[in-house]
C-alpha atoms as a PDB file:
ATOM      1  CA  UNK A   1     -69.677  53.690 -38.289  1.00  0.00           C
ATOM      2  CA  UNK A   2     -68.294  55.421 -35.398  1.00  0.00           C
ATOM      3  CA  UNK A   3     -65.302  53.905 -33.257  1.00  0.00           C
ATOM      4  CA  UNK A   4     -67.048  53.078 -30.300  1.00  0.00           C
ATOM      5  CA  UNK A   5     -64.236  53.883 -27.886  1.00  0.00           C
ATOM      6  CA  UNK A   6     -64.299  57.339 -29.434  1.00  0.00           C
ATOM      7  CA  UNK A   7     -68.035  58.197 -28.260  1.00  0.00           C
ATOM      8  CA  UNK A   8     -68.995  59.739 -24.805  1.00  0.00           C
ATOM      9  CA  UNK A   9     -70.950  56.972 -23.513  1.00  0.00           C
ATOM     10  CA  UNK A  10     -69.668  54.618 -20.491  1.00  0.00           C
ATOM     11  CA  UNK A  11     -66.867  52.603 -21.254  1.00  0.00           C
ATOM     12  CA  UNK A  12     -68.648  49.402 -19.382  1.00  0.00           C
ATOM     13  CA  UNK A  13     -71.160  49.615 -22.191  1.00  0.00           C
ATOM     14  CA  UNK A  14     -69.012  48.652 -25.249  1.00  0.00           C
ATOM     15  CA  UNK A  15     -68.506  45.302 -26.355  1.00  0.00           C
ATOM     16  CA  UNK A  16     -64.272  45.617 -26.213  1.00  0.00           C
ATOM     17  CA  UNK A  17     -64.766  46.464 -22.507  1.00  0.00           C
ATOM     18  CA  UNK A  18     -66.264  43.131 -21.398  1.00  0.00           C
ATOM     19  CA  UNK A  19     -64.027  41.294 -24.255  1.00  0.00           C
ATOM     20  CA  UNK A  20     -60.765  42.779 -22.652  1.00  0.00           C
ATOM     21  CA  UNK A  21     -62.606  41.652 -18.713  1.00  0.00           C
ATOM     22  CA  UNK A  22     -63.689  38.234 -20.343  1.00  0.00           C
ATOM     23  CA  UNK A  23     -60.034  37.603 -21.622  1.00  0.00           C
ATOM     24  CA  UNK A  24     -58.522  38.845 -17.950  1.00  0.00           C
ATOM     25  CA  UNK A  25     -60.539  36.275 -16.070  1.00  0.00           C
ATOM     26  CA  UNK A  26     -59.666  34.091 -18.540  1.00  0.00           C
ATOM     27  CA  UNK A  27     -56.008  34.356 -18.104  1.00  0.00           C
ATOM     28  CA  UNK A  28     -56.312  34.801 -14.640  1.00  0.00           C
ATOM     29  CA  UNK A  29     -57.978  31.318 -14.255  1.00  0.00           C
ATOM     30  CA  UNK A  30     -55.828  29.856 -16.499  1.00  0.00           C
ATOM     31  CA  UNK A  31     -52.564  31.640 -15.778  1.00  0.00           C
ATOM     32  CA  UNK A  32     -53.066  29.886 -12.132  1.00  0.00           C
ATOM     33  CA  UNK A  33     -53.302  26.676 -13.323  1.00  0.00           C
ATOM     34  CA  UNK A  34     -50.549  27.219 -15.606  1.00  0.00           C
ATOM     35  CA  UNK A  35     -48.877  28.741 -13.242  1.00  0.00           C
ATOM     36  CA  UNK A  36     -49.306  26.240 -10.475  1.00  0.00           C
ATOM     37  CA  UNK A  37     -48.205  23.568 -13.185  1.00  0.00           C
ATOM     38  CA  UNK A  38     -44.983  25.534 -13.967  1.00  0.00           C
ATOM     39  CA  UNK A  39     -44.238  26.107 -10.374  1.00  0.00           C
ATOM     40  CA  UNK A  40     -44.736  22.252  -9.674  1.00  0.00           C
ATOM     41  CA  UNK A  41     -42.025  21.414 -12.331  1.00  0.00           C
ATOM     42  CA  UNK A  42     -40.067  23.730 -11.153  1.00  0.00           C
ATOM     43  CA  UNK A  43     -40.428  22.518  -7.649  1.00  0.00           C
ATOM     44  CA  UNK A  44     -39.789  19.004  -8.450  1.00  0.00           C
ATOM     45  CA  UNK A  45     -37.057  19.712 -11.110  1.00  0.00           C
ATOM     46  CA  UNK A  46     -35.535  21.920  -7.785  1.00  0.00           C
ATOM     47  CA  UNK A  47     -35.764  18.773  -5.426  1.00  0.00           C
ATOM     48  CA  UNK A  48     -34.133  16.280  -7.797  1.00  0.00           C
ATOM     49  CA  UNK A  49     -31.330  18.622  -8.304  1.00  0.00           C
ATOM     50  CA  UNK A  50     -31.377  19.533  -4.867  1.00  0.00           C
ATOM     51  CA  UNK A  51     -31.688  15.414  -4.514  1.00  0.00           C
ATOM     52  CA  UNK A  52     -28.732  14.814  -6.747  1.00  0.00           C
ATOM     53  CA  UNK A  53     -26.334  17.611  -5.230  1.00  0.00           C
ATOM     54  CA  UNK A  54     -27.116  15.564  -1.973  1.00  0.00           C
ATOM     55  CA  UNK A  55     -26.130  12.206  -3.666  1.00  0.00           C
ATOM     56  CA  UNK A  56     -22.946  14.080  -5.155  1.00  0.00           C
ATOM     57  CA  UNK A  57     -21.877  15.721  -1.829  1.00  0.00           C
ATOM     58  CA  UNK A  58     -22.239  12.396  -0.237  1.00  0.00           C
ATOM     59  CA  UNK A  59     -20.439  10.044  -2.972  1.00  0.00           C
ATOM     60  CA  UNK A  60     -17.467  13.371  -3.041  1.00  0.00           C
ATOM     61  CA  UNK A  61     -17.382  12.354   0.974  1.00  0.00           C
ATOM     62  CA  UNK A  62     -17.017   8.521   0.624  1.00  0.00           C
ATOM     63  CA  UNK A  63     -14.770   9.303  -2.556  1.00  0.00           C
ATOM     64  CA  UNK A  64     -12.906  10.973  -0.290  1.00  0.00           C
ATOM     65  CA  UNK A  65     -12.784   8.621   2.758  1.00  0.00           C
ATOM     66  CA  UNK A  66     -12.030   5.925  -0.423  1.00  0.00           C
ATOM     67  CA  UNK A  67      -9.108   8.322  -1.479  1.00  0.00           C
ATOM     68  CA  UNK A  68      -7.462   8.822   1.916  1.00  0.00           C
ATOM     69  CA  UNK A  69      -7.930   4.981   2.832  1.00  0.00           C
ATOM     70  CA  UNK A  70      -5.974   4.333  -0.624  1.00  0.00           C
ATOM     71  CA  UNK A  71      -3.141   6.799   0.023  1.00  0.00           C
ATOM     72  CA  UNK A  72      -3.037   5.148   3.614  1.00  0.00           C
ATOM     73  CA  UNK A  73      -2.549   1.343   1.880  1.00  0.00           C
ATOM     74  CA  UNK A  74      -0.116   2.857  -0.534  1.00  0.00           C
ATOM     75  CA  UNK A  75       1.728   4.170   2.322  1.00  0.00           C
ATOM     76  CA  UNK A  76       1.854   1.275   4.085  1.00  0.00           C
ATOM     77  CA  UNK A  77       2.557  -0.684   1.074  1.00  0.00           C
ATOM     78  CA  UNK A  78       5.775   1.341   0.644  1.00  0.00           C
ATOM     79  CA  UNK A  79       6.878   1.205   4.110  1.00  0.00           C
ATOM     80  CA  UNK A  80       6.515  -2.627   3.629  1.00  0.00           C
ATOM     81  CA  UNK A  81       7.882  -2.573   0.218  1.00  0.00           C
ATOM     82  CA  UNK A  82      10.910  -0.533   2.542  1.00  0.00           C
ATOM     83  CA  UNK A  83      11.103  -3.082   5.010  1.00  0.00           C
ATOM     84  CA  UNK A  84      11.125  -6.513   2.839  1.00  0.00           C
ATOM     85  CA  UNK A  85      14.464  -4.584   0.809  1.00  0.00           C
ATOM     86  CA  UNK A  86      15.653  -4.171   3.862  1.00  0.00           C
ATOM     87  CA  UNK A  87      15.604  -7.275   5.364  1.00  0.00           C
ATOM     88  CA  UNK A  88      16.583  -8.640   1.843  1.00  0.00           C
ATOM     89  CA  UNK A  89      20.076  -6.604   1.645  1.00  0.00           C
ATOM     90  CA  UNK A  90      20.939  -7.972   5.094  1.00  0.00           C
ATOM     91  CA  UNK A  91      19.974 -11.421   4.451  1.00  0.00           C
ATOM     92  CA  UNK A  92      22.034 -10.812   1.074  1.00  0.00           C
ATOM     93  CA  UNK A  93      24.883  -9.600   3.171  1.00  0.00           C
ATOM     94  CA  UNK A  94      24.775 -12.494   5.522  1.00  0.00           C
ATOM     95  CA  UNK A  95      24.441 -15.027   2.882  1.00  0.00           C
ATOM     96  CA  UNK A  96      27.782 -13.536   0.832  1.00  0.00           C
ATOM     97  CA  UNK A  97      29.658 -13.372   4.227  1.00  0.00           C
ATOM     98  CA  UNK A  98      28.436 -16.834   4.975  1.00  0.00           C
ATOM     99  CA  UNK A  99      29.512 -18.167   1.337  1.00  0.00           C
ATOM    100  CA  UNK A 100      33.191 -15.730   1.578  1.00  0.00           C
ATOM    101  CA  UNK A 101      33.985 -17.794   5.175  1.00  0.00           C
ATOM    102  CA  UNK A 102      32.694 -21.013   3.503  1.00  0.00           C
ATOM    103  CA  UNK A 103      34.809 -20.472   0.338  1.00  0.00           C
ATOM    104  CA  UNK A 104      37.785 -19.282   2.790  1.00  0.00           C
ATOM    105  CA  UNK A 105      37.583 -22.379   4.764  1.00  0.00           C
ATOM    106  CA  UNK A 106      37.059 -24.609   1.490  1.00  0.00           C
ATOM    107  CA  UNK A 107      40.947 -23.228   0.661  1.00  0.00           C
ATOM    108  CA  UNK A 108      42.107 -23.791   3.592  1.00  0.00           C
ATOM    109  CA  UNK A 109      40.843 -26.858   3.801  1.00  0.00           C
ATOM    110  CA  UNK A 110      42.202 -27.477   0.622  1.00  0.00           C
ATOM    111  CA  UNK A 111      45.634 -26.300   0.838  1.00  0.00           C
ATOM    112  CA  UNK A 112      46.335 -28.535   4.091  1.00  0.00           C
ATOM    113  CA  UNK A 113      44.698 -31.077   1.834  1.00  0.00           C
ATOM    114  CA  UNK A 114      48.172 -30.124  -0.853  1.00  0.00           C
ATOM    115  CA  UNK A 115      50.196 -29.651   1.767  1.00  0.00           C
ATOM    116  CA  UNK A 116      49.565 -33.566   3.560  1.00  0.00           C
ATOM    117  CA  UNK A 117      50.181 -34.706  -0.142  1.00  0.00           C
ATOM    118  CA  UNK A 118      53.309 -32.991  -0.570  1.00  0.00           C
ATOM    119  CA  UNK A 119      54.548 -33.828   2.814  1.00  0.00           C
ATOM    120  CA  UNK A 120      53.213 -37.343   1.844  1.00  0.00           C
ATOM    121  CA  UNK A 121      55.357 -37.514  -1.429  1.00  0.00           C
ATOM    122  CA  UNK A 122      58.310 -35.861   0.195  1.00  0.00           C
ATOM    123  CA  UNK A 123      58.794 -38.906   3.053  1.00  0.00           C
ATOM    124  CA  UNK A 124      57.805 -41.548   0.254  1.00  0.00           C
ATOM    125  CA  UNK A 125      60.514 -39.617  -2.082  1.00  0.00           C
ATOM    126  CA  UNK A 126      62.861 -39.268   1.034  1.00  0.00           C
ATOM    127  CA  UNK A 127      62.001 -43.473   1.718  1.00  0.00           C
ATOM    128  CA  UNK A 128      62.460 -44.604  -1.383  1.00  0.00           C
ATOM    129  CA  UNK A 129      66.194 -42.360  -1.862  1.00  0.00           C
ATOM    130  CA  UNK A 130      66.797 -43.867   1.845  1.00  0.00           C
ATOM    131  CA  UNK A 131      65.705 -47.490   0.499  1.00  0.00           C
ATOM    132  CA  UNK A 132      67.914 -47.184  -2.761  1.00  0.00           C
ATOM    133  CA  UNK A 133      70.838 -45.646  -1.135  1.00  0.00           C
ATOM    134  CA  UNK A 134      70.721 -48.437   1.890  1.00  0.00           C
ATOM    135  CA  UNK A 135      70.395 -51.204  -1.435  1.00  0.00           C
ATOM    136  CA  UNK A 136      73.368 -49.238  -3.093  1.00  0.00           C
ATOM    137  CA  UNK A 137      75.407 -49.093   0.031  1.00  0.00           C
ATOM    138  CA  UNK A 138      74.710 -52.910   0.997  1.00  0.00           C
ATOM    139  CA  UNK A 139      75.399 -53.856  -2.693  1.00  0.00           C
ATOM    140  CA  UNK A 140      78.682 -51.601  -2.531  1.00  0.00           C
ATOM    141  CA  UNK A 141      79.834 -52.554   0.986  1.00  0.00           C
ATOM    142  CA  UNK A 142      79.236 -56.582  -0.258  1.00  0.00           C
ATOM    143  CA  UNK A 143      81.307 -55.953  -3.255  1.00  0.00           C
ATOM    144  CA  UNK A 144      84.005 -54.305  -0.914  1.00  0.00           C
ATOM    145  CA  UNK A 145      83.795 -56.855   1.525  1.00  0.00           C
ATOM    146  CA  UNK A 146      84.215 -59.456  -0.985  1.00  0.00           C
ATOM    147  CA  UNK A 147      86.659 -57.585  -3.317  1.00  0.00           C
ATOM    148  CA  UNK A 148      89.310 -56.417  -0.739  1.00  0.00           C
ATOM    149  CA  UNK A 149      89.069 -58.106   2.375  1.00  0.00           C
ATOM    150  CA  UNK A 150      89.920 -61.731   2.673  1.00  0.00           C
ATOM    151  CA  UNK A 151      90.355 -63.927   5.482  1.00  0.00           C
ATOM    152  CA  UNK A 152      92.547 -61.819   7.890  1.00  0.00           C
ATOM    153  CA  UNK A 153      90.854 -58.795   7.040  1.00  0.00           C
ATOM    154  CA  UNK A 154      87.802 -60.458   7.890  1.00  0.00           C
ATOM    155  CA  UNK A 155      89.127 -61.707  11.194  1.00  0.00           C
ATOM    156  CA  UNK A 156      90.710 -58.102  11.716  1.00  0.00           C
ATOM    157  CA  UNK A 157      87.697 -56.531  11.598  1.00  0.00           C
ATOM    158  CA  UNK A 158      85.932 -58.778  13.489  1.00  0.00           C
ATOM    159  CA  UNK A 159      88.654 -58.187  16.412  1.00  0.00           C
ATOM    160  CA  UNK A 160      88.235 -54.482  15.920  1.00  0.00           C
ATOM    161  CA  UNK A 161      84.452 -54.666  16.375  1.00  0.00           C
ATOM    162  CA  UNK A 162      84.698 -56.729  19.332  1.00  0.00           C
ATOM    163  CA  UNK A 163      87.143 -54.139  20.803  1.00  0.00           C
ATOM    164  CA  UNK A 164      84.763 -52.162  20.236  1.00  0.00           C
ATOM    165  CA  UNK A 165      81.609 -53.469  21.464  1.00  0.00           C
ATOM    166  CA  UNK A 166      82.353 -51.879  25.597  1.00  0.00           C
ATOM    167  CA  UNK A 167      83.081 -48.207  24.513  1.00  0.00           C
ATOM    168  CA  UNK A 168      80.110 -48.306  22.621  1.00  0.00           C
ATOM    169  CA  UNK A 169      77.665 -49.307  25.042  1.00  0.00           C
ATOM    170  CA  UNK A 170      79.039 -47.041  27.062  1.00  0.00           C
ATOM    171  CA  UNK A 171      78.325 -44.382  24.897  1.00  0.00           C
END
């Protein structure tokens, strides 16, 4: 047998000619629909990542928006923070300038306190040496009177008193 593709005759005639046109249309047809299958995949597999860098672009912006609204809270959070130490070293400094002139006037207050009792047991000291030496001096003026001076001496001094008695209230 003679390979057919080999003889002169026309090439439309053999068998392998309308095998290899058969098989073209073939693919043709189905190569569309394949085709048109793999292009509609690849459309819709573009769209939903087309779809989802849309969703990620937008949740990157409100991430964002979220971000700089948490950096402005944290800001104002330490400019509060700032504030309430602030106003807690002056109230601090207030209260322990409040307590020093408290405890200052406390001593005072309790030294004049010391003082009143000293100067109160110095005049009941001083009255009770003035009461004992006014007993000791009546007790020793009695026992002179009655030891040295009798009758006339009593009756001398009695003139001498009297004599007395006009220069003094003159005096």
């Amino acid at each position: 047998m003679e390979y057919q593709a080999l003889s002169g005759s026309a090439f439309y005639l053999h068998g392998a000619f309308w095998v290899f046109v058969a098989v073209a249309i073939f693919a043709l047809i189905a190569g569309r629909k394949v085709m048109a299958a793999i292009g509609t995949m690849l459309d819709t597999r573009a769209k939903s990542v087309s779809d989802a860098l849309a969703e990620a672009a937008q949740l990157k912006a409100e991430a964002e928006v979220i971000l700089a609204d948490a950096k402005a809270r944290q800001a104002q959070a330490m400019e509060d923070a700032k504030q309430i130490l602030e106003t807690a070293h002056q109230e601090a400094a207030s209260l322990a300038a409040a307590l020093a002139a408290e405890a200052e006037a406390t001593a005072k207050r309790r030294e004049r306190m010391a003082m009143e009792r000293i100067a109160a047991a110095e005049a009941s000291a001083v009255s009770e040496v003035r009461a004992a030496a006014i007993d000791i001096a009546t007790a020793a003026s009695a026992a002179l009177l009655r030891d040295e001076l009798g009758a006339q001496g009593d009756a001398a001094l009695i003139d001498r008193a009297i004599s007395g008695v006009p220069g003094a209230l003159r005096a």
